[in-house]
C-alpha atoms as a PDB file:
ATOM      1  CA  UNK A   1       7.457 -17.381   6.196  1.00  0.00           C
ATOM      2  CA  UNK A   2       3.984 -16.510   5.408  1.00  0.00           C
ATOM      3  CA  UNK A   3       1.422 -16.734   8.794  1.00  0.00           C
ATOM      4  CA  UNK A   4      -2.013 -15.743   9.829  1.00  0.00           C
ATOM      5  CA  UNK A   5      -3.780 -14.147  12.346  1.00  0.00           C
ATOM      6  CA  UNK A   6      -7.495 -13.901  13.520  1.00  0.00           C
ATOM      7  CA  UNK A   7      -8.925 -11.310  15.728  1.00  0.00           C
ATOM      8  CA  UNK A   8     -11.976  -9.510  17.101  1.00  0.00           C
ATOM      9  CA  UNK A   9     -13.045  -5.589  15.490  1.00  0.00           C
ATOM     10  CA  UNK A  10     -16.138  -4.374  16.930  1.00  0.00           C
ATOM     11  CA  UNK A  11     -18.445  -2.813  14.494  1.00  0.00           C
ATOM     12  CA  UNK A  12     -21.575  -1.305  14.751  1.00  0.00           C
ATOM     13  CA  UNK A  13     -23.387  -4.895  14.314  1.00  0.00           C
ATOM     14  CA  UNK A  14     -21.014  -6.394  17.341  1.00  0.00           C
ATOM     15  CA  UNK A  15     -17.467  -7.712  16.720  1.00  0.00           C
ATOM     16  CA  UNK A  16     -16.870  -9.676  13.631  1.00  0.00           C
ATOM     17  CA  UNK A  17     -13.530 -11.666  13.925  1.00  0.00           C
ATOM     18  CA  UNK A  18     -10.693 -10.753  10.693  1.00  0.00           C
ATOM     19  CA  UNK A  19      -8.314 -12.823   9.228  1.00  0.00           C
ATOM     20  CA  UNK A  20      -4.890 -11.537   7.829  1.00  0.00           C
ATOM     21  CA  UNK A  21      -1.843 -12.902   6.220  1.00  0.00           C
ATOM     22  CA  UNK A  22       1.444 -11.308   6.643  1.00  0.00           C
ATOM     23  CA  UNK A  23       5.359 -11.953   6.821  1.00  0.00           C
ATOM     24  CA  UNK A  24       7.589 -11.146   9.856  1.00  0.00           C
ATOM     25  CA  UNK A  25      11.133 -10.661   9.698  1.00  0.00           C
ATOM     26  CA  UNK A  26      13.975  -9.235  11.243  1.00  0.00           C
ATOM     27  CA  UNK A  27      14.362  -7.503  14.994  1.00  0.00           C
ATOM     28  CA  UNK A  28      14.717  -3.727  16.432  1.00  0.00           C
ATOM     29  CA  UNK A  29      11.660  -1.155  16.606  1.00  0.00           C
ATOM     30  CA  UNK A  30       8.355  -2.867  14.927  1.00  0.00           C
ATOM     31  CA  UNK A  31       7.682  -1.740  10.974  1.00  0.00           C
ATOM     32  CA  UNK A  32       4.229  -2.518   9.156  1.00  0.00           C
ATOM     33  CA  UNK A  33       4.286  -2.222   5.694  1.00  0.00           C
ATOM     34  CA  UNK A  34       0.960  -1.971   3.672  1.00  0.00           C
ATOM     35  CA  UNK A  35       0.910  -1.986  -0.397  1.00  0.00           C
ATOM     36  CA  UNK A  36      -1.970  -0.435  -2.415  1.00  0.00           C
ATOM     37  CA  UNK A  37      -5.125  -1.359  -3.628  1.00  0.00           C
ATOM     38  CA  UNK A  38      -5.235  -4.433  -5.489  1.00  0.00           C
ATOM     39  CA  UNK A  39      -1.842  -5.185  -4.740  1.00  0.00           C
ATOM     40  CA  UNK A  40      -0.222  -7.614  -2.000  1.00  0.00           C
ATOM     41  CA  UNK A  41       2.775  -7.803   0.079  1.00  0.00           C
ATOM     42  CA  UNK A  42       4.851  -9.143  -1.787  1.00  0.00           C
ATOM     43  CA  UNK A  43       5.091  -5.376  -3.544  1.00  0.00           C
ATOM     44  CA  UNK A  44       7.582  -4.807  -0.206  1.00  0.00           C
ATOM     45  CA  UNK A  45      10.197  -8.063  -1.248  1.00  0.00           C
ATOM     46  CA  UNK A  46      12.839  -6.065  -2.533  1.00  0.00           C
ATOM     47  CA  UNK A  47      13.200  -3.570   0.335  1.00  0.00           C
ATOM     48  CA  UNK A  48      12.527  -6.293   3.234  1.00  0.00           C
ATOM     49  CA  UNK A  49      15.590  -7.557   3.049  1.00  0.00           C
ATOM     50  CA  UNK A  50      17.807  -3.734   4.051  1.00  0.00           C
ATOM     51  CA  UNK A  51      14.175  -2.744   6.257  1.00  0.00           C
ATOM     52  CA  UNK A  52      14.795  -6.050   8.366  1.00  0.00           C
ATOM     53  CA  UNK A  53      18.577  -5.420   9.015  1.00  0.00           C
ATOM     54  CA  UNK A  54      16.988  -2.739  11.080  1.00  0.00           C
ATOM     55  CA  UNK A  55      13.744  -3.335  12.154  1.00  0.00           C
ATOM     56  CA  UNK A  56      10.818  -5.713  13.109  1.00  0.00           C
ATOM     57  CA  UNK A  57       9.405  -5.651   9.654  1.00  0.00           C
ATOM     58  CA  UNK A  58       5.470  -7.022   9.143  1.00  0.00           C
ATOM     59  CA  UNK A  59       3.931  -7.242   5.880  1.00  0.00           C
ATOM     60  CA  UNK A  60       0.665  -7.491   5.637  1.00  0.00           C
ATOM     61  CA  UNK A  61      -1.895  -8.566   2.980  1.00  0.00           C
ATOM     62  CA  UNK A  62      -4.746  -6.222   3.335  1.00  0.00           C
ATOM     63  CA  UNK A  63      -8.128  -7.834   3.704  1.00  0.00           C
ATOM     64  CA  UNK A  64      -9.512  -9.257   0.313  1.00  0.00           C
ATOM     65  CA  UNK A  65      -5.806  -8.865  -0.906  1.00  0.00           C
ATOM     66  CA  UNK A  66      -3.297 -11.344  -1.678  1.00  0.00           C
ATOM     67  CA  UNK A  67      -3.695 -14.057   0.850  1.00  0.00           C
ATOM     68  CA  UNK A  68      -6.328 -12.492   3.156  1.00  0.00           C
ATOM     69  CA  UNK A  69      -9.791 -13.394   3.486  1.00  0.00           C
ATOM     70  CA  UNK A  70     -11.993 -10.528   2.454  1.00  0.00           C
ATOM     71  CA  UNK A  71     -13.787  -8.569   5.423  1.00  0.00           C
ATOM     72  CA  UNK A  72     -16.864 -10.121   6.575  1.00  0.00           C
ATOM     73  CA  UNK A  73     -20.319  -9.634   5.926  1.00  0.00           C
ATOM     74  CA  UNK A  74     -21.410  -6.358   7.715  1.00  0.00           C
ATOM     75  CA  UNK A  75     -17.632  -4.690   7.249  1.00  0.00           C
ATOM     76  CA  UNK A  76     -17.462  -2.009   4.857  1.00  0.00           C
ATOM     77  CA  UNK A  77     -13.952  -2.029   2.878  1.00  0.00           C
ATOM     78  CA  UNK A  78     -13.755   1.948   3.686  1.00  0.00           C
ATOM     79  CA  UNK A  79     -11.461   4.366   5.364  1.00  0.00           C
ATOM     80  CA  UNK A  80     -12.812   4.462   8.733  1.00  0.00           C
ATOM     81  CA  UNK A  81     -13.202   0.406   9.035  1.00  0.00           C
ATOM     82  CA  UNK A  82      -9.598  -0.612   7.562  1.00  0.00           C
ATOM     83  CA  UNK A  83      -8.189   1.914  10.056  1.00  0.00           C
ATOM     84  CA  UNK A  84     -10.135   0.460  12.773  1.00  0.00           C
ATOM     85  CA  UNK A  85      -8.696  -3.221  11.338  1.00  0.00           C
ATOM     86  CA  UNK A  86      -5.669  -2.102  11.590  1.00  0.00           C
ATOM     87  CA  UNK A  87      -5.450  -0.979  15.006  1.00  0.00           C
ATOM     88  CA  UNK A  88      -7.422  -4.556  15.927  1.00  0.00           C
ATOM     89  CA  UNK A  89      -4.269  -6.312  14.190  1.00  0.00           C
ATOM     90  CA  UNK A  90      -1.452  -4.151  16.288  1.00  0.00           C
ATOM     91  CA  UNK A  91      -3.108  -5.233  19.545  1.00  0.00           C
ATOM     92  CA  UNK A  92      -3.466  -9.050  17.945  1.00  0.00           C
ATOM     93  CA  UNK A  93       0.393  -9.016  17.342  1.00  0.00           C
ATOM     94  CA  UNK A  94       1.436  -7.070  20.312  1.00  0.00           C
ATOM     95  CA  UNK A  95       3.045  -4.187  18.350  1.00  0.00           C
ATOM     96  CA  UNK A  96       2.575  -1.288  20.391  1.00  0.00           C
ATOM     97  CA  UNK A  97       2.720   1.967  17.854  1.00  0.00           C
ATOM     98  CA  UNK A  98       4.318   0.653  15.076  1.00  0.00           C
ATOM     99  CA  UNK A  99       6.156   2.968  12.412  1.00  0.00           C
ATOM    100  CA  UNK A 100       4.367   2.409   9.320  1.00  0.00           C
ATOM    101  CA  UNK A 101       4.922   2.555   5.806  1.00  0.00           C
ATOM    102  CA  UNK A 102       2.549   2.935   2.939  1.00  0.00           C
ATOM    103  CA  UNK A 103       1.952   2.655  -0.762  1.00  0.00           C
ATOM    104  CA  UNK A 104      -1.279   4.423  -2.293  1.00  0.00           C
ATOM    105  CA  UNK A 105      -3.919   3.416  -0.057  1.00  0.00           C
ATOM    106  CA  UNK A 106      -1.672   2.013   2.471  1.00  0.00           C
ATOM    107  CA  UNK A 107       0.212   5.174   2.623  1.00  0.00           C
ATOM    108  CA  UNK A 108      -3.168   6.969   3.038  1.00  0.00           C
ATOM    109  CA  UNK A 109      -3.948   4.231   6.082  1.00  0.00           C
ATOM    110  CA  UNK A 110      -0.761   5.000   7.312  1.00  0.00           C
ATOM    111  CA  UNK A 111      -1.254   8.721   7.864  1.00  0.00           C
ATOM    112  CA  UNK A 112      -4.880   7.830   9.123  1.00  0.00           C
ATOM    113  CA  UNK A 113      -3.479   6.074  11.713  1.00  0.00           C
ATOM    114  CA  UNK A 114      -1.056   9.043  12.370  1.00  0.00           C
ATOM    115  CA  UNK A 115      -3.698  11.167  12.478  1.00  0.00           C
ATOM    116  CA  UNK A 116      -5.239   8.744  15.062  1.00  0.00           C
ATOM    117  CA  UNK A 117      -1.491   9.270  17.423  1.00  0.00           C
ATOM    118  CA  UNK A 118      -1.396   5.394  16.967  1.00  0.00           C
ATOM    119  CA  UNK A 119       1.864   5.097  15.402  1.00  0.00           C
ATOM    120  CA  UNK A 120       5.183   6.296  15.802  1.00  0.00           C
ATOM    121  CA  UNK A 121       5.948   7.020  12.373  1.00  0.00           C
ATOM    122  CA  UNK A 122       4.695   7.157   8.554  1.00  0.00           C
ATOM    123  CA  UNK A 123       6.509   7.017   5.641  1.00  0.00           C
ATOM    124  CA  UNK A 124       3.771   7.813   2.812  1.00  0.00           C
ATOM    125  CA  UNK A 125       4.962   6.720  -0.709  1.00  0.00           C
ATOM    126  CA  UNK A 126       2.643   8.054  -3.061  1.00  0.00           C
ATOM    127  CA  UNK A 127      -0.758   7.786  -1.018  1.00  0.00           C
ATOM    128  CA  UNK A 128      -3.785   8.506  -1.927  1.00  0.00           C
ATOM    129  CA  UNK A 129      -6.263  11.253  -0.630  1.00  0.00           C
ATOM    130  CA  UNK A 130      -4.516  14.302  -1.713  1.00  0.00           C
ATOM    131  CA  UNK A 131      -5.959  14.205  -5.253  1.00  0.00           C
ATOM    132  CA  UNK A 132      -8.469  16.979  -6.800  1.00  0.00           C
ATOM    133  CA  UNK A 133     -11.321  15.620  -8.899  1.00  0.00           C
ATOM    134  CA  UNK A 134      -9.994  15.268 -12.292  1.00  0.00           C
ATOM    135  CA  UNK A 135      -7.222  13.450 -10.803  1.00  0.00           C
ATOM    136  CA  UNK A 136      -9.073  11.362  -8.983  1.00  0.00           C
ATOM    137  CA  UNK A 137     -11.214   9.977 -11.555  1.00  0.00           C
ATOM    138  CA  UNK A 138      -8.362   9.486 -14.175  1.00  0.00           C
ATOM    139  CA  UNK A 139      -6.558   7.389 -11.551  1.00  0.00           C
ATOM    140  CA  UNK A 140      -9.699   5.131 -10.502  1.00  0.00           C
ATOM    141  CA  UNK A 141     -10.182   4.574 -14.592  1.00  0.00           C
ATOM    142  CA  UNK A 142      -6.500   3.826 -14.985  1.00  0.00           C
ATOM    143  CA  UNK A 143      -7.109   1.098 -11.933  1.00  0.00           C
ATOM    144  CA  UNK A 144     -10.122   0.011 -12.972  1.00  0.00           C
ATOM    145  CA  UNK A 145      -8.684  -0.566 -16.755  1.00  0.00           C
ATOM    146  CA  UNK A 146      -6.100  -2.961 -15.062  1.00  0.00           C
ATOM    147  CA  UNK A 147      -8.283  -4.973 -12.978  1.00  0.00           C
ATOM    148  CA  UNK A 148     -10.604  -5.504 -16.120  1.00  0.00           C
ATOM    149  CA  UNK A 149      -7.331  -6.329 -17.939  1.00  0.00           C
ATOM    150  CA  UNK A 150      -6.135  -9.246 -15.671  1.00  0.00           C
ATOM    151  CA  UNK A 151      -9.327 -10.658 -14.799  1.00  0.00           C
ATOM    152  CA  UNK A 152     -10.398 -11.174 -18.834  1.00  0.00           C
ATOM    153  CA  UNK A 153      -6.404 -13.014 -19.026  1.00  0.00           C
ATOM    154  CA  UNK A 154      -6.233 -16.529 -18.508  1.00  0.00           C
ATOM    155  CA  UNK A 155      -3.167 -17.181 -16.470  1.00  0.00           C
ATOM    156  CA  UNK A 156      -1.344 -19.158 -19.599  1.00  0.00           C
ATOM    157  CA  UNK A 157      -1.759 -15.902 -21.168  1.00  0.00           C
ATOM    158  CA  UNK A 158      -0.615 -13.875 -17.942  1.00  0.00           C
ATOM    159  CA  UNK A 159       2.265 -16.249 -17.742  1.00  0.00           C
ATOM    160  CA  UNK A 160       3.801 -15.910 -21.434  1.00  0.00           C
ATOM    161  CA  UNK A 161       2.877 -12.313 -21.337  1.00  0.00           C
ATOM    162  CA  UNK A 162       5.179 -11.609 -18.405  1.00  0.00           C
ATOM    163  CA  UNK A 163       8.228 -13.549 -20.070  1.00  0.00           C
ATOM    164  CA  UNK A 164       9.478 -10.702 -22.091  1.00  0.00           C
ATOM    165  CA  UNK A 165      10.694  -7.717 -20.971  1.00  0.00           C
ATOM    166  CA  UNK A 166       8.044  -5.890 -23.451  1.00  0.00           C
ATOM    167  CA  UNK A 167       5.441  -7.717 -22.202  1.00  0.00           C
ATOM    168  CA  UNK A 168       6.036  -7.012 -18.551  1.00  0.00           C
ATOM    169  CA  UNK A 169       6.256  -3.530 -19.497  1.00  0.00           C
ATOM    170  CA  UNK A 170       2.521  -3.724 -21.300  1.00  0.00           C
ATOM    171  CA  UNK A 171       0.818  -5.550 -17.722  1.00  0.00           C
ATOM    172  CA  UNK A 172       2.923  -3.023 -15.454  1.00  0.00           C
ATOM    173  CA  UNK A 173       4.465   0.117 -17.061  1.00  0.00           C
ATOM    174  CA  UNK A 174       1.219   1.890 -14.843  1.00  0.00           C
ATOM    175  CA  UNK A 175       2.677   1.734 -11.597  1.00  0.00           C
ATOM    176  CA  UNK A 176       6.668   0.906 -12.175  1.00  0.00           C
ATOM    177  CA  UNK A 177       9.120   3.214 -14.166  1.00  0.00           C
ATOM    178  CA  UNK A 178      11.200   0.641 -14.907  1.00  0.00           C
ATOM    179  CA  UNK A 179       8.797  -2.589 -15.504  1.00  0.00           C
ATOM    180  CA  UNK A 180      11.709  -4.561 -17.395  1.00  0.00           C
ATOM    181  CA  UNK A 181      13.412  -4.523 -13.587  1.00  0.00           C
ATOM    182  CA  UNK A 182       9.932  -6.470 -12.401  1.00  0.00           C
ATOM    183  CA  UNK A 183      10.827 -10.280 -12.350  1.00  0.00           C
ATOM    184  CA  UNK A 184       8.330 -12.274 -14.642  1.00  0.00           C
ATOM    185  CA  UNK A 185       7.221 -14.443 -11.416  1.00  0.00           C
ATOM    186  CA  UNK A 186       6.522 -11.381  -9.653  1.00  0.00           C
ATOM    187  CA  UNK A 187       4.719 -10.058 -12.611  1.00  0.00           C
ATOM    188  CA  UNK A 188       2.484 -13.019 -12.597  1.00  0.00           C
ATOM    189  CA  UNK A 189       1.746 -13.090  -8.977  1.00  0.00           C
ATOM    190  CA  UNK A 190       0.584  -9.417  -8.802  1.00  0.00           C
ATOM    191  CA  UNK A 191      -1.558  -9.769 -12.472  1.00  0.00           C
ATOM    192  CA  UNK A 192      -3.269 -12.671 -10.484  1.00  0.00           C
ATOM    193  CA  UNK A 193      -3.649 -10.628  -6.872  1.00  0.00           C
ATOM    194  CA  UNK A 194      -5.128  -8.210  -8.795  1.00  0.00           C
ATOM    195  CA  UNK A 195      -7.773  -9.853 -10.359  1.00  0.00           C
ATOM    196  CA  UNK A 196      -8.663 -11.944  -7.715  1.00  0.00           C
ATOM    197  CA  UNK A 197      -8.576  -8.871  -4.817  1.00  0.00           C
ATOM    198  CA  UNK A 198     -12.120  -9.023  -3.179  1.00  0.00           C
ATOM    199  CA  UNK A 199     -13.744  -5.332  -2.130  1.00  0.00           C
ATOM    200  CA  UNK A 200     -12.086  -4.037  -5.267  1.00  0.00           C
ATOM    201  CA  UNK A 201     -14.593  -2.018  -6.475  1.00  0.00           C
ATOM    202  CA  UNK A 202     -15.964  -1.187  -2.642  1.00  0.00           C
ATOM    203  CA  UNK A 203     -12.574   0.428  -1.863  1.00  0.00           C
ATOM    204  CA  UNK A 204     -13.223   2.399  -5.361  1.00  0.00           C
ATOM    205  CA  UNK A 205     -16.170   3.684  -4.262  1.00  0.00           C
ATOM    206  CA  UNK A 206     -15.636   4.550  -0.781  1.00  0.00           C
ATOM    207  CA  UNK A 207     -12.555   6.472  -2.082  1.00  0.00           C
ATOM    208  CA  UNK A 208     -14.756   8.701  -4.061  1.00  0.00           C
ATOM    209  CA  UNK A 209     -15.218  11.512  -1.125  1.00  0.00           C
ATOM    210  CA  UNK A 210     -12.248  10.950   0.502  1.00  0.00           C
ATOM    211  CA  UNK A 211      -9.391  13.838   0.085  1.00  0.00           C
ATOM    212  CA  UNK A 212      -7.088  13.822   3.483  1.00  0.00           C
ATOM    213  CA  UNK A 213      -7.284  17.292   4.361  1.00  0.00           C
ATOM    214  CA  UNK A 214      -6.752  17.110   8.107  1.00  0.00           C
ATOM    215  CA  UNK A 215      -2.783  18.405   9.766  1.00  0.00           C
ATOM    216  CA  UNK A 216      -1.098  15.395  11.623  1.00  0.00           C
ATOM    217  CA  UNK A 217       0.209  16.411  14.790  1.00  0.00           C
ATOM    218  CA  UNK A 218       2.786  14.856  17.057  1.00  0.00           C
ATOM    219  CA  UNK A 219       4.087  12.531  14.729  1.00  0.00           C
ATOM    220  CA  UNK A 220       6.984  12.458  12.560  1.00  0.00           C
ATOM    221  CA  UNK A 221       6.041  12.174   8.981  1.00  0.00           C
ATOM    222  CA  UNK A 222       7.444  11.256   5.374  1.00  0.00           C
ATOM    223  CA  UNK A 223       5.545  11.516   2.216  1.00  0.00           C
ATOM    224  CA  UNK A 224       8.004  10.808  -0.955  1.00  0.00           C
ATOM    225  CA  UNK A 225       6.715  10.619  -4.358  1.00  0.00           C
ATOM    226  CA  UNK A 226       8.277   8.800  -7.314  1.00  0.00           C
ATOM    227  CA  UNK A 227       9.295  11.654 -10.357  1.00  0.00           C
ATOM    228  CA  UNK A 228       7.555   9.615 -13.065  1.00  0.00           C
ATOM    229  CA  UNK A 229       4.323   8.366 -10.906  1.00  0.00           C
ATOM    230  CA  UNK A 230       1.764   7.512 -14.058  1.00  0.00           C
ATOM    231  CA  UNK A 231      -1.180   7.233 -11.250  1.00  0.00           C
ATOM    232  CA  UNK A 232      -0.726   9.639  -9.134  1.00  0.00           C
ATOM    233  CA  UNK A 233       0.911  12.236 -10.467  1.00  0.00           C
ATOM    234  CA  UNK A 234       3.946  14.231  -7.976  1.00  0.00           C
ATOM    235  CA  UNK A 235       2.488  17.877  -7.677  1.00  0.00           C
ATOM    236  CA  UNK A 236      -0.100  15.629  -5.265  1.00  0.00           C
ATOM    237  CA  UNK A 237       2.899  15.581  -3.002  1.00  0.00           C
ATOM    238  CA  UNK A 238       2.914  19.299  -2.869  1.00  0.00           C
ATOM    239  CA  UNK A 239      -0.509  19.226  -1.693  1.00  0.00           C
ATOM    240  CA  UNK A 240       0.070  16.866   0.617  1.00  0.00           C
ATOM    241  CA  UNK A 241       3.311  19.130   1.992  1.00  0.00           C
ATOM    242  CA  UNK A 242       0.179  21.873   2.488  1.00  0.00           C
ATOM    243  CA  UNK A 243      -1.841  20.070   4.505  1.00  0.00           C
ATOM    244  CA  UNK A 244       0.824  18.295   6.096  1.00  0.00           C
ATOM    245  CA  UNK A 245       3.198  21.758   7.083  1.00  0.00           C
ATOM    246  CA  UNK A 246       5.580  19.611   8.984  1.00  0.00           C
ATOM    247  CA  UNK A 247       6.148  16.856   6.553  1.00  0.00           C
ATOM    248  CA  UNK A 248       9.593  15.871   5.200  1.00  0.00           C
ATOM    249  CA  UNK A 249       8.545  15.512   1.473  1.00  0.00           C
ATOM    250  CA  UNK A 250      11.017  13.264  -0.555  1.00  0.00           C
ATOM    251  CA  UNK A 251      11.545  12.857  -4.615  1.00  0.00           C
ATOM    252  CA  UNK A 252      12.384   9.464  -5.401  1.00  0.00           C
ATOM    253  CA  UNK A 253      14.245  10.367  -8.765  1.00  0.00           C
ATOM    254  CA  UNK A 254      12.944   7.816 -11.798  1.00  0.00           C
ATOM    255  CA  UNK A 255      10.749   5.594  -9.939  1.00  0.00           C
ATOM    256  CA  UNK A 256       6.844   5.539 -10.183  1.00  0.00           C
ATOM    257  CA  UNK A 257       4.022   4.590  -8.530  1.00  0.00           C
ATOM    258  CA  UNK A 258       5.341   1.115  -6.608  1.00  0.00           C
ATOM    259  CA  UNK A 259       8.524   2.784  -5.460  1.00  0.00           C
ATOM    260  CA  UNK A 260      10.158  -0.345  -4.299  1.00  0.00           C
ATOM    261  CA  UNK A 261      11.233  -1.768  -7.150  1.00  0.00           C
ATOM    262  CA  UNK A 262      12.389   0.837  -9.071  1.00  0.00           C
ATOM    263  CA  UNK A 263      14.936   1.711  -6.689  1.00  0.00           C
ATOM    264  CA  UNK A 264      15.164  -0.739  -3.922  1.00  0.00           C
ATOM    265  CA  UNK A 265      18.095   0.992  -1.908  1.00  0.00           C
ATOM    266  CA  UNK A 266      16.516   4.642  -2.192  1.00  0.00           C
ATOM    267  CA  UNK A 267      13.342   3.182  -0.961  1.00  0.00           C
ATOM    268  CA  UNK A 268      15.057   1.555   2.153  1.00  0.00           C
ATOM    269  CA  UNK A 269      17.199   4.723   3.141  1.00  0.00           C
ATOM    270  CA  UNK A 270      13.407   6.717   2.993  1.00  0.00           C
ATOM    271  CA  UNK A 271      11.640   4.488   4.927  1.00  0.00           C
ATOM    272  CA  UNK A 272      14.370   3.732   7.366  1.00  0.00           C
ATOM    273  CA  UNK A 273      15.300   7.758   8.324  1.00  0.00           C
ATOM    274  CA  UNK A 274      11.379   8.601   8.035  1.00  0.00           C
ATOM    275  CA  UNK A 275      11.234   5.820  10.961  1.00  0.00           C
ATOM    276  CA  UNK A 276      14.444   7.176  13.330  1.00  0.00           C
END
């Protein structure tokens, strides 16, 4: 069930208070999973279910995503400010160093926050940061194509569009491998998330100089990358194997960028021995 939660972040204008959305679910050692940019949390659904036989599994909407508020006036939607929201929301729910698991920019929040000795784990699924320029640019055109996409669709059109398998394939084949697998509801719900995420285009441009070039010490950490990402293409996980020297880095055979869908149970098994 879906809940809220408001809470204080100081900032260098005084605290400003945040509001999230997430789900909870299950019991053991606490989890937080956060999706990508423009995405929500429902991107997580078909791994909760294996996640929560083991763990205390919270997925959160990012702010301006899904069914969070954006941040407010005064509160850049940058690196330093989501970690900083992040670490607010921990203390809010009473999750001392959570293990964490990301996707794009969450995985690139998650190893933040590593690199911060705030969490006890991250499992990194394709984050972002560990891009050269050309790279970079073709994935924040790709991104931006698709938000200009689904805002310009009415939702009658988003609706019948995501029926067919074909059609599901056109709105998604970006960021799954295997976009016939996507339900049509779900297909629908993340068209709309998308063109209705607030700070869009601010998390675009604050990405612009970031690269995550910094070694993360004392904390266990998992970067897998799908074998037919379309964003963010796999040698990226070699670089991030570089910087990150003690990394376990994963292939997740025939799924792209959104993992989780493509192959639910591989996901799972990642996530869950990246967090023991």
């Amino acid at each position: 069930m879906s809940a809220t939660v408001s809470f204080d972040v100081a900032t260098p204008r005084g605290e400003r208070t945040v509001t999230l959305s997430y789900t909870r679910k299950g019991s053991g050692d606490p989890l937080l999973l956060l999706h990508g940019i423009g995405h929500h949390r429902q991107a997580w659904d078909p791994v909760i279910p294996a996640l929560a036989a083991e763990r205390d599994v919270i997925a959160l909407d990012l702010p301006g995503c899904g069914a969070s508020p954006a941040l407010p006036d005064g509160m850049a939607h940058d690196l330093p400010t989501m970690s900083a929201v992040l670490k607010a929301l921990c203390g809010a729910l009473d999750i001392e160093r959570p293990h964490v698991a990301g996707n794009s920019l969450g995985g690139l929040l998650a190893l933040d926050l590593a690199r911060a000795s705030l969490v006890r784990s991250v499992t990194a699924l394709s984050p972002a940061g560990f891009w050269n320029d050309i790279e970079r640019r073709y994935a924040f055109a790709v991104l931006t194509a698709m938000r200009g996409i689904a805002q310009r669709m009415p939702p009658p059109v988003v609706e019948r569009l995501a029926r067919p398998a074909l059609g599901r394939t056109l709105l998604t084949s970006s960021i799954y491998a295997r976009p016939g697998r996507r339900a049509p509801e779900a297909v629908i719900a993340e068209t709309l998330a998308l063109a209705r995420a607030q700070g869009f285009f601010e998390t675009l441009h604050s990405g612009r100089t970031v690269r995550f070039t910094h070694d993360v010490v004392g904390t266990p950490v998992t970067v897998a990358w799908g074998d037919r990402d379309r964003l963010l293409v796999p040698r990226q996980g070699v670089r991030a194997k570089t910087v990150i020297p003690q990394a376990r880095l994963v292939r997740l055979r025939g799924c792209g960028h959104v993992p989780m869908n493509d192959d639910p149970a591989l996901v799972a098994r990642v996530v869950l021995d990246g967090s023991r």
